[in-house]
Protein backbone atom coordinates (compact mmCIF):
# COMPACT_ATOMS: atom_id res chain seq x y z
CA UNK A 1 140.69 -88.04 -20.43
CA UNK A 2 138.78 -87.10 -23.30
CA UNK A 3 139.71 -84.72 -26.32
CA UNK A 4 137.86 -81.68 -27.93
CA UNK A 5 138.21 -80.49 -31.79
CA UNK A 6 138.73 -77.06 -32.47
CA UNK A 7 138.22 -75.83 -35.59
CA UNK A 8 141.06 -73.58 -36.75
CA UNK A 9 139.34 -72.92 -40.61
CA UNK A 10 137.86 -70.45 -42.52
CA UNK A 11 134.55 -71.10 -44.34
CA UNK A 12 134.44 -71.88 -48.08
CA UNK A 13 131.67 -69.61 -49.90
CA UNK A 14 130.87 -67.46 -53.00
CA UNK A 15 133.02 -63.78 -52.33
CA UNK A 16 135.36 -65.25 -49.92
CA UNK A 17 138.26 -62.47 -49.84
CA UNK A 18 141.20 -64.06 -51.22
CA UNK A 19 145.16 -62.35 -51.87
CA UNK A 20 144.68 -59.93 -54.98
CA UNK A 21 145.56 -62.13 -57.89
CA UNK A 22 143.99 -64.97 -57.08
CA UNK A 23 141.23 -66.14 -58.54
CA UNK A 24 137.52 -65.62 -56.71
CA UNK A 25 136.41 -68.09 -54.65
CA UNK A 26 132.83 -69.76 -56.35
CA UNK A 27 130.44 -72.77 -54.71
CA UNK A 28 127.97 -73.23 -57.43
CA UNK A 29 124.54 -75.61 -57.20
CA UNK A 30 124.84 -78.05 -60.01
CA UNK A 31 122.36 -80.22 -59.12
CA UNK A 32 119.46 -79.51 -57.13
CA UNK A 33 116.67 -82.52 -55.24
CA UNK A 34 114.04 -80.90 -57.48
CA UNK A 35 116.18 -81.02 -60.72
CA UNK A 36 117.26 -84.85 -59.95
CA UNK A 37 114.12 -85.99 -58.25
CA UNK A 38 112.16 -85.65 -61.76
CA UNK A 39 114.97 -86.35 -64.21
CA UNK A 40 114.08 -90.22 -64.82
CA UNK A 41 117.47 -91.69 -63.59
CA UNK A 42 116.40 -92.94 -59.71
CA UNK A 43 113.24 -94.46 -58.32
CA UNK A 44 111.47 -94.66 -55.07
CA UNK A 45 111.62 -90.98 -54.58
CA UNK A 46 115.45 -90.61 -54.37
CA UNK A 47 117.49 -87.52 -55.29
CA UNK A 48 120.59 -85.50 -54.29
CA UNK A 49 121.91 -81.91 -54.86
CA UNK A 50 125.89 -81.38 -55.61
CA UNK A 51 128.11 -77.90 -56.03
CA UNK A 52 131.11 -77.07 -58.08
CA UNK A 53 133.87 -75.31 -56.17
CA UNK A 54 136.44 -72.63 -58.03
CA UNK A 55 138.92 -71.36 -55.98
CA UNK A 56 142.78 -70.76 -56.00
CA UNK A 57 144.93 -73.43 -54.32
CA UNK A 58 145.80 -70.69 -52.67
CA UNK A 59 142.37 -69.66 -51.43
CA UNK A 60 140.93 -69.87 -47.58
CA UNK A 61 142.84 -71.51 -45.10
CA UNK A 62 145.60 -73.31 -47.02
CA UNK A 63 149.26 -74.59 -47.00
CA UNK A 64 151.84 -73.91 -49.35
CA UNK A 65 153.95 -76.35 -50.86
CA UNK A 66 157.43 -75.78 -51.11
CA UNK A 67 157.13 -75.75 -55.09
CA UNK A 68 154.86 -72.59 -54.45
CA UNK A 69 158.10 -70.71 -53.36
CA UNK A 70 160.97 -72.71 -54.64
CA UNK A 71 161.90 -72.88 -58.64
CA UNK A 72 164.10 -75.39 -58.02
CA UNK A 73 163.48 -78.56 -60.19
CA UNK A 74 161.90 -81.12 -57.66
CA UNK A 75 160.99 -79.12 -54.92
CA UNK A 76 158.18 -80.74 -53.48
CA UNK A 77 154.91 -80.41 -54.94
CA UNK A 78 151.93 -80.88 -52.32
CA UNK A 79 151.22 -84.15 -53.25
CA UNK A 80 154.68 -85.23 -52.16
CA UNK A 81 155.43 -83.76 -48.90
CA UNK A 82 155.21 -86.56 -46.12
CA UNK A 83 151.49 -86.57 -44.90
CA UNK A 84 153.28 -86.01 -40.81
CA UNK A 85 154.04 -82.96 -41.63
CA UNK A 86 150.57 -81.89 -41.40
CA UNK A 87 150.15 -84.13 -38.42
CA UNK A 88 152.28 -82.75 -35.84
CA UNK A 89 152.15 -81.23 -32.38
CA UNK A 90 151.39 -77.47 -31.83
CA UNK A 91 151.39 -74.10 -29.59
CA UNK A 92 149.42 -71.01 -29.87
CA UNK A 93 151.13 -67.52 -29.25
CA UNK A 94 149.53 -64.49 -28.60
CA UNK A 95 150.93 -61.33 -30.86
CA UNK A 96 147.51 -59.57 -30.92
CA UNK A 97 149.05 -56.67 -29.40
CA UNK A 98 151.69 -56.20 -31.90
CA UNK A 99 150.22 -53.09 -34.41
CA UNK A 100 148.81 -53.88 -37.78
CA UNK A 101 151.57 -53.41 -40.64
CA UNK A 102 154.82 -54.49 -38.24
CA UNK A 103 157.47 -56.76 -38.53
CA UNK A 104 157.64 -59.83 -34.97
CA UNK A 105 160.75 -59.73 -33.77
CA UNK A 106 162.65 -62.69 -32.11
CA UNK A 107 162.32 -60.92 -29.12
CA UNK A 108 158.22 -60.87 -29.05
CA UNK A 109 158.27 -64.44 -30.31
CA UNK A 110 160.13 -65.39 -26.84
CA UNK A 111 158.13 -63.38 -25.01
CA UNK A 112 154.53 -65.35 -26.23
CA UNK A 113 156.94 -67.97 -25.49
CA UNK A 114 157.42 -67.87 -22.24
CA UNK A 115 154.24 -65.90 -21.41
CA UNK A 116 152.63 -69.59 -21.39
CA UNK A 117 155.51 -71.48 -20.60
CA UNK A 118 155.86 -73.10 -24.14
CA UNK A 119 158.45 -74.33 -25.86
CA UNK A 120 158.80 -74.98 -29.93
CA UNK A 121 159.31 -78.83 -30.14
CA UNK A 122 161.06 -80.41 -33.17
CA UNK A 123 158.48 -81.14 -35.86
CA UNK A 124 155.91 -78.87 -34.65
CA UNK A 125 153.34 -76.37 -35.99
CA UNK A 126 153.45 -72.90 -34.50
CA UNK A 127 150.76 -70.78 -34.78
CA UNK A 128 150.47 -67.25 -34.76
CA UNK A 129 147.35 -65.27 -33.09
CA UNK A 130 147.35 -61.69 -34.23
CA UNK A 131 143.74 -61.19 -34.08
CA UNK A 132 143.56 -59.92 -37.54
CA UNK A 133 140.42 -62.22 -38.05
CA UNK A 134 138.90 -61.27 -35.21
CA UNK A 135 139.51 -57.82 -35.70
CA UNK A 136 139.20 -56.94 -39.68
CA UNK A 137 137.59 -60.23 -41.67
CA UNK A 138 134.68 -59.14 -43.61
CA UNK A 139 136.58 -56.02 -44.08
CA UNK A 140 139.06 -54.20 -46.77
CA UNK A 141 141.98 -53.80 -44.13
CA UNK A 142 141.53 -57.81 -44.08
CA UNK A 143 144.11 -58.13 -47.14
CA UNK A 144 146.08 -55.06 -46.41
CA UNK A 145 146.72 -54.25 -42.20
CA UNK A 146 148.11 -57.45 -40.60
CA UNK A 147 151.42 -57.73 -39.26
CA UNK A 148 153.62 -60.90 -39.82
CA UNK A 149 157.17 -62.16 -39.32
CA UNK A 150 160.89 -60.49 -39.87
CA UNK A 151 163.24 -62.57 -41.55
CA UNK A 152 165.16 -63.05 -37.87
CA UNK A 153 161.81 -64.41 -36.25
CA UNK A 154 160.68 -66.92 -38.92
CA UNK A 155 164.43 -68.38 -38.74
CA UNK A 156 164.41 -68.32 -34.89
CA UNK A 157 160.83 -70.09 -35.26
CA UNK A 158 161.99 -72.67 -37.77
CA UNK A 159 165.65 -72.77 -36.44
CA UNK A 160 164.23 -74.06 -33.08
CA UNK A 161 162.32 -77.00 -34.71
CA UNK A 162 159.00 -76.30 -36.58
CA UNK A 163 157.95 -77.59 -39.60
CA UNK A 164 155.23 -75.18 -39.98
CA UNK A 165 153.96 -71.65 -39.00
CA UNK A 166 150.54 -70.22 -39.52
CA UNK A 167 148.83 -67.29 -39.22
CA UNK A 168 145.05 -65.87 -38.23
CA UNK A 169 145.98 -63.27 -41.52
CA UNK A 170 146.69 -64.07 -45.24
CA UNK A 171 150.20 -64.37 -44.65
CA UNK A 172 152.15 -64.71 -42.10
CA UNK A 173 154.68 -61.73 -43.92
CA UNK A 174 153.72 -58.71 -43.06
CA UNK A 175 151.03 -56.60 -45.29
CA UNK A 176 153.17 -54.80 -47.75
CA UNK A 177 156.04 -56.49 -47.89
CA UNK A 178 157.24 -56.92 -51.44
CA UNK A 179 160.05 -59.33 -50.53
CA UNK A 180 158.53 -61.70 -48.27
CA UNK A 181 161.21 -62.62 -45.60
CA UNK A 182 158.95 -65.45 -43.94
CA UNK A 183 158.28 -66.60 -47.40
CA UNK A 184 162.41 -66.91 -48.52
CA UNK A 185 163.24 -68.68 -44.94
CA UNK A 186 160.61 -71.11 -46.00
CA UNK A 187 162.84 -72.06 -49.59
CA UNK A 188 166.10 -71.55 -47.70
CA UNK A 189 164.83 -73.93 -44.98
CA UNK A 190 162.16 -76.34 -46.93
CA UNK A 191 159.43 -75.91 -44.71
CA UNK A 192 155.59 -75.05 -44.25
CA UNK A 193 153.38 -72.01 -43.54
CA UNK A 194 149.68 -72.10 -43.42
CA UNK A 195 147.68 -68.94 -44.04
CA UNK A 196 144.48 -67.48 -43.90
CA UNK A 197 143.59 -69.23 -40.26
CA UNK A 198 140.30 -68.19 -38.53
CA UNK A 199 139.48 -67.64 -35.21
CA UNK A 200 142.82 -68.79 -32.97
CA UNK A 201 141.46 -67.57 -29.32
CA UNK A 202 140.33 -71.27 -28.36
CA UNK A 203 143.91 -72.68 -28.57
CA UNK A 204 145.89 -69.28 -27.51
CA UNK A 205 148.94 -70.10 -24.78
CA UNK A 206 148.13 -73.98 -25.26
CA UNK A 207 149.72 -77.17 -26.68
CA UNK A 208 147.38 -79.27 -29.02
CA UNK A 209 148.12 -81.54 -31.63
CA UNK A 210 147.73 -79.66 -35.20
CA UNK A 211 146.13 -81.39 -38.20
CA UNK A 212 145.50 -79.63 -41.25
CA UNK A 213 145.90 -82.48 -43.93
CA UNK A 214 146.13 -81.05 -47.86
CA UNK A 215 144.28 -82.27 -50.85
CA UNK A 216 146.42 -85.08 -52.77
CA UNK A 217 146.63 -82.15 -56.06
CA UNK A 218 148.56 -83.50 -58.47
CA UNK A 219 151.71 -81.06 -58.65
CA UNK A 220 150.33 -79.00 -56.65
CA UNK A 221 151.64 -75.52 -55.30
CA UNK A 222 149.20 -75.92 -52.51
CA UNK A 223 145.66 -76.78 -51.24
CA UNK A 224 143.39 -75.90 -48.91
CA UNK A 225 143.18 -77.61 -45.70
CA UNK A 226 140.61 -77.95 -42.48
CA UNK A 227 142.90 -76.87 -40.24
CA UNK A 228 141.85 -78.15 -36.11
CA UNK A 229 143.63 -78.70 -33.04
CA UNK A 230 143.08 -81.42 -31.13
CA UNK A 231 142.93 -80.24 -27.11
CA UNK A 232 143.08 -83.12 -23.99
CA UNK A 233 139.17 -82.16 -22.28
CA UNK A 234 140.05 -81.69 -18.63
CA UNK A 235 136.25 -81.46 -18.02
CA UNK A 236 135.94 -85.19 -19.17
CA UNK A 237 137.32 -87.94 -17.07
């Protein structure tokens, strides 16, 4: 049995909507073939072309790190959160009927549950498919109409075993929250959330394994990640 890739990721470009506060997102040319072709340093008609990236840690799809969240002295910095925590096995569940601006409840997260059968494993990643990307990306209501977890559902989520939750939104609190439950059980409990996910249909009611490895940032709050599930390819024998 073979295995398919899935990417889970936004893209990384010039505008990219990011959480207000942040800074913009920029991919600038800083070399171009032309430029380097002609500028005496390579023979035999060799060149390249390179880009400068600006964006937040915090920008596209990311992680946090639990230093993003918790003040304590030594909480853990990207850089030195065990690399199997972004390697880990995963579920979909569907909560793209849930309206825009409301709080899951334990009670919907055990009904996606058992919709598909699934269970949350210890260690895994548990993603969240509220069609908010589908729906609104490209749009204002992007940053301000997606729904997201109550403090009872992220601690049922967590409490049952996963490292990590993430969301097809740019949080997975709800939009206008100014307390961020999700966020708190995350310090309380020292554990992950990924946010601003893409397109989640491909891996809805499924188990996959999740890899969405960080950039090694030197005390870093967080980093952005290609997040992809890896699916078993019943068509290939």
């Amino acid at each position: 049995m073979g295995y398919k890739l899935i990417d889970l990721s936004q893209e990384i470009y010039t505008g990219a909507p990011v959480w207000p506060g942040h800074p913009e997102t920029k991919v600038t040319v800083v070399a171009t073939h032309e430029e380097t072709l002609v500028d005496g340093r390579f023979t035999e008609d060799y060149s390249y072309t390179a880009e400068k990236i600006e964006m937040s840690t915090h920008g596209p799809t990311h992680v946090d790190s639990i230093s993003h969240i918790d003040p304590t002295v030594g909480a853990p910095s990207i850089d030195k959160i065990p690399l199997d925590w972004f390697y880990t096995g995963g579920i979909c569940i569907d909560l793209s009927h849930i309206p825009p601006r409301t709080e899951y409840t334990v009670e919907d997260i055990k009904k996606a549950l058992d919709k598909y059968d699934l269970e949350i494993k210890k260690g895994d990643t548990v993603l969240l498919y509220s069609g908010h990307y589908v729906r609104t990306y490209g749009t204002p209501e992007w940053l301000t109409d997606y729904p997201g977890l109550s403090r009872e559902a992220a601690e049922y989520i967590y409490g049952e075993g996963a490292i990590n939750i993430g969301q097809d939104a740019p949080s997975h609190d709800c939009a206008g929250t100014t307390s961020y439950p999700a966020h708190q059980v995350c310090r309380e409990m020292q554990t992950l959330n990924v946010e601003n996910l893409g397109d989640l249909r491909p891996v809805v009611g499924k188990r996959f394994r999740f890899i969405g490895l960080p950039l090694k940032i030197r005390n870093g709050s967080g980093s952005p990640i290609r997040a992809v599930a890896v699916l078993e390819d019943e068509d290939e024998e």
